[in-house]
C-alpha atoms as a PDB file:
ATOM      1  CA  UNK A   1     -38.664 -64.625 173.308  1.00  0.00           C
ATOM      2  CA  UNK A   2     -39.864 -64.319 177.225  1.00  0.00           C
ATOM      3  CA  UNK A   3     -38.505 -62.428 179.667  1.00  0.00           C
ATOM      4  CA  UNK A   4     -39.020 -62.854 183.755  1.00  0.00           C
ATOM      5  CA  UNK A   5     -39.278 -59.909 186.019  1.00  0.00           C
ATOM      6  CA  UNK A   6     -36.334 -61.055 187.953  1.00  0.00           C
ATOM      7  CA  UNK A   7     -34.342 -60.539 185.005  1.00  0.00           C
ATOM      8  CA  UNK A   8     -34.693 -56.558 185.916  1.00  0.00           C
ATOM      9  CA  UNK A   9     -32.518 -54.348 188.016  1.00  0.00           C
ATOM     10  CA  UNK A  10     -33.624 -55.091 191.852  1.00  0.00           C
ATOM     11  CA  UNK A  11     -33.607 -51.428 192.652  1.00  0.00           C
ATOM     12  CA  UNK A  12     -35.904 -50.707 189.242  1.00  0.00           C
ATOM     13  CA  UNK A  13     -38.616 -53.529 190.276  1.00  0.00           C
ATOM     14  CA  UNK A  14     -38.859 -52.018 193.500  1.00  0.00           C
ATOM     15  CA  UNK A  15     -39.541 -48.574 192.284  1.00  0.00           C
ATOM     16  CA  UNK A  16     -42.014 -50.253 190.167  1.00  0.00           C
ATOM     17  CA  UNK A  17     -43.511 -51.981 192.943  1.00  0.00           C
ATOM     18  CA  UNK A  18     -43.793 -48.839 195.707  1.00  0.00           C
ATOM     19  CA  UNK A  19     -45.690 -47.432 192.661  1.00  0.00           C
ATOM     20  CA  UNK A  20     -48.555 -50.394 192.303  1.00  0.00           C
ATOM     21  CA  UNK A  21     -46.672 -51.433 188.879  1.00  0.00           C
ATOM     22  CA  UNK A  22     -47.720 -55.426 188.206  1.00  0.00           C
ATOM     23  CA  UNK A  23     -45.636 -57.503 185.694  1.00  0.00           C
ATOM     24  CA  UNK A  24     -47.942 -59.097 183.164  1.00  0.00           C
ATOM     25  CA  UNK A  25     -45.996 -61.845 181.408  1.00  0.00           C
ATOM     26  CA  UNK A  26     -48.092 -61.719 178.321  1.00  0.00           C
ATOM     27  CA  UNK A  27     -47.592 -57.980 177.741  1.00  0.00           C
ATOM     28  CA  UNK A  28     -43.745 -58.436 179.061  1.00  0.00           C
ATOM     29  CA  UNK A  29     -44.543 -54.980 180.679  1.00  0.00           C
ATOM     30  CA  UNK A  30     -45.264 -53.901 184.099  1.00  0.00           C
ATOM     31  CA  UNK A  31     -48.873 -52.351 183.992  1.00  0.00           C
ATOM     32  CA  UNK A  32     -51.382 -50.694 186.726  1.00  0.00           C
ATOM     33  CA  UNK A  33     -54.813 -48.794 185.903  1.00  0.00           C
ATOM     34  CA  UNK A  34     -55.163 -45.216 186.140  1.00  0.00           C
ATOM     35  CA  UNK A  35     -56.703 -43.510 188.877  1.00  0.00           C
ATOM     36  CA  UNK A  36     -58.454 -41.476 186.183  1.00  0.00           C
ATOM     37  CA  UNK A  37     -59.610 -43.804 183.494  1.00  0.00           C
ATOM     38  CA  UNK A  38     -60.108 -47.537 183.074  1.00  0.00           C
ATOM     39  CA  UNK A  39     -56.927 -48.241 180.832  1.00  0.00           C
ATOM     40  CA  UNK A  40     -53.761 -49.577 181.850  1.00  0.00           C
ATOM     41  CA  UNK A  41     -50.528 -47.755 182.286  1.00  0.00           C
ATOM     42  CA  UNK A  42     -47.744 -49.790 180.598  1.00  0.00           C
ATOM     43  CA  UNK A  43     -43.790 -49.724 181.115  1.00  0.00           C
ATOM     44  CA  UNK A  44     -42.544 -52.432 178.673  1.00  0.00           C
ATOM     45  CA  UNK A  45     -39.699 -54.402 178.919  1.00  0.00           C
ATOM     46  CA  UNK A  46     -37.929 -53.286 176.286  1.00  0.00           C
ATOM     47  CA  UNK A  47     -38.302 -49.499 177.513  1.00  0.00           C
ATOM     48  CA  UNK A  48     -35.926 -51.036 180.854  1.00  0.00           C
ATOM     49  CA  UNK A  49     -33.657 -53.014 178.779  1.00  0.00           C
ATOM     50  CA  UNK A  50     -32.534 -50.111 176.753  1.00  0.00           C
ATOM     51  CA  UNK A  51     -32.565 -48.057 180.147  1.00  0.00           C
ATOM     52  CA  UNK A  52     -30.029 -51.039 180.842  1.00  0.00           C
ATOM     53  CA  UNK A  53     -32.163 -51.864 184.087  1.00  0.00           C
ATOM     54  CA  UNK A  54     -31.718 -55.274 183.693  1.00  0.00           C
ATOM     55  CA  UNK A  55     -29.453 -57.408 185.792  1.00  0.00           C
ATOM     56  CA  UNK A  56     -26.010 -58.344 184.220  1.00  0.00           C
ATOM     57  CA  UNK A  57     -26.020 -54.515 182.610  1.00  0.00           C
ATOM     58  CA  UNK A  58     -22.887 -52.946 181.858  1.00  0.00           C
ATOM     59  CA  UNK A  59     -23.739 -49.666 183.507  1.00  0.00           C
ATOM     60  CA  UNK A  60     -20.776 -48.269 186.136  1.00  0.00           C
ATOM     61  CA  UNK A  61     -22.381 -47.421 189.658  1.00  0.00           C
ATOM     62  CA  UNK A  62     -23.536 -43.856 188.959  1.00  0.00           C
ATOM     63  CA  UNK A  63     -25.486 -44.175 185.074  1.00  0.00           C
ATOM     64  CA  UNK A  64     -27.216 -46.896 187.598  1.00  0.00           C
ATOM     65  CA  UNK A  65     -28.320 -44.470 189.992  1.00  0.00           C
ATOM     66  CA  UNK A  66     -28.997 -41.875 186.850  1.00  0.00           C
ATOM     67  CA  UNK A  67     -31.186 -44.643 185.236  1.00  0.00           C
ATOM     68  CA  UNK A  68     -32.704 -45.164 188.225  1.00  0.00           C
ATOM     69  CA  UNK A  69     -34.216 -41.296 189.039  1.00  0.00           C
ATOM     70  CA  UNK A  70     -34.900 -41.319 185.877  1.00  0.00           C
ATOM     71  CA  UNK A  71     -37.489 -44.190 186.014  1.00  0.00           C
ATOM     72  CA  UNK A  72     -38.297 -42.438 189.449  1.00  0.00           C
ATOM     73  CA  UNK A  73     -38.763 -39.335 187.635  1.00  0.00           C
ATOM     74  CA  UNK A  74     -41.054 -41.427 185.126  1.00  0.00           C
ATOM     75  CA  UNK A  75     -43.317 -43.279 187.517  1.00  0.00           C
ATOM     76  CA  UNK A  76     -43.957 -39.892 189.584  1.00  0.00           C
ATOM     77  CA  UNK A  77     -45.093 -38.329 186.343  1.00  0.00           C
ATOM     78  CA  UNK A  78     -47.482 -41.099 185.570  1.00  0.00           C
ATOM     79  CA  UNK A  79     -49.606 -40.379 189.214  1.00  0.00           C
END
């Protein structure tokens, strides 16, 4: 099964992008290296789709925003 970036929360693939996250279709994940080490930093799909950070979710307006610090929360742990 594929999935398309644009099939995540607009708010979510902008965090991802402030934070130099790339979407590699092959992995279905956003990835970027590490500043300390050669590998790759992953946030798959599937982690946002059972965040509900996809488009079309059935999250009300404020487990959005909750969702949404928390993948703040996530990407600021990962720097």
């Amino acid at each position: 099964m594929a999935f398309a970036r644009e099939e995540i929360d607009p708010e979510a693939l902008r965090i991802l992008d402030d934070a130099g996250f790339v979407w590699d279709p092959n992995l279905l994940a956003f990835t970027r290296e590490k500043s300390t080490a050669p590998e790759l930093e992953t946030i798959h799909y599937e982690f946002l789709r059972e965040q509900q950070l996809v488009v079309g979710s059935a999250l009300d307006r404020s487990a959005r925003t909750g969702q949404l610090l928390r993948l703040r929360i996530l990407v600021q742990s990962l720097n």
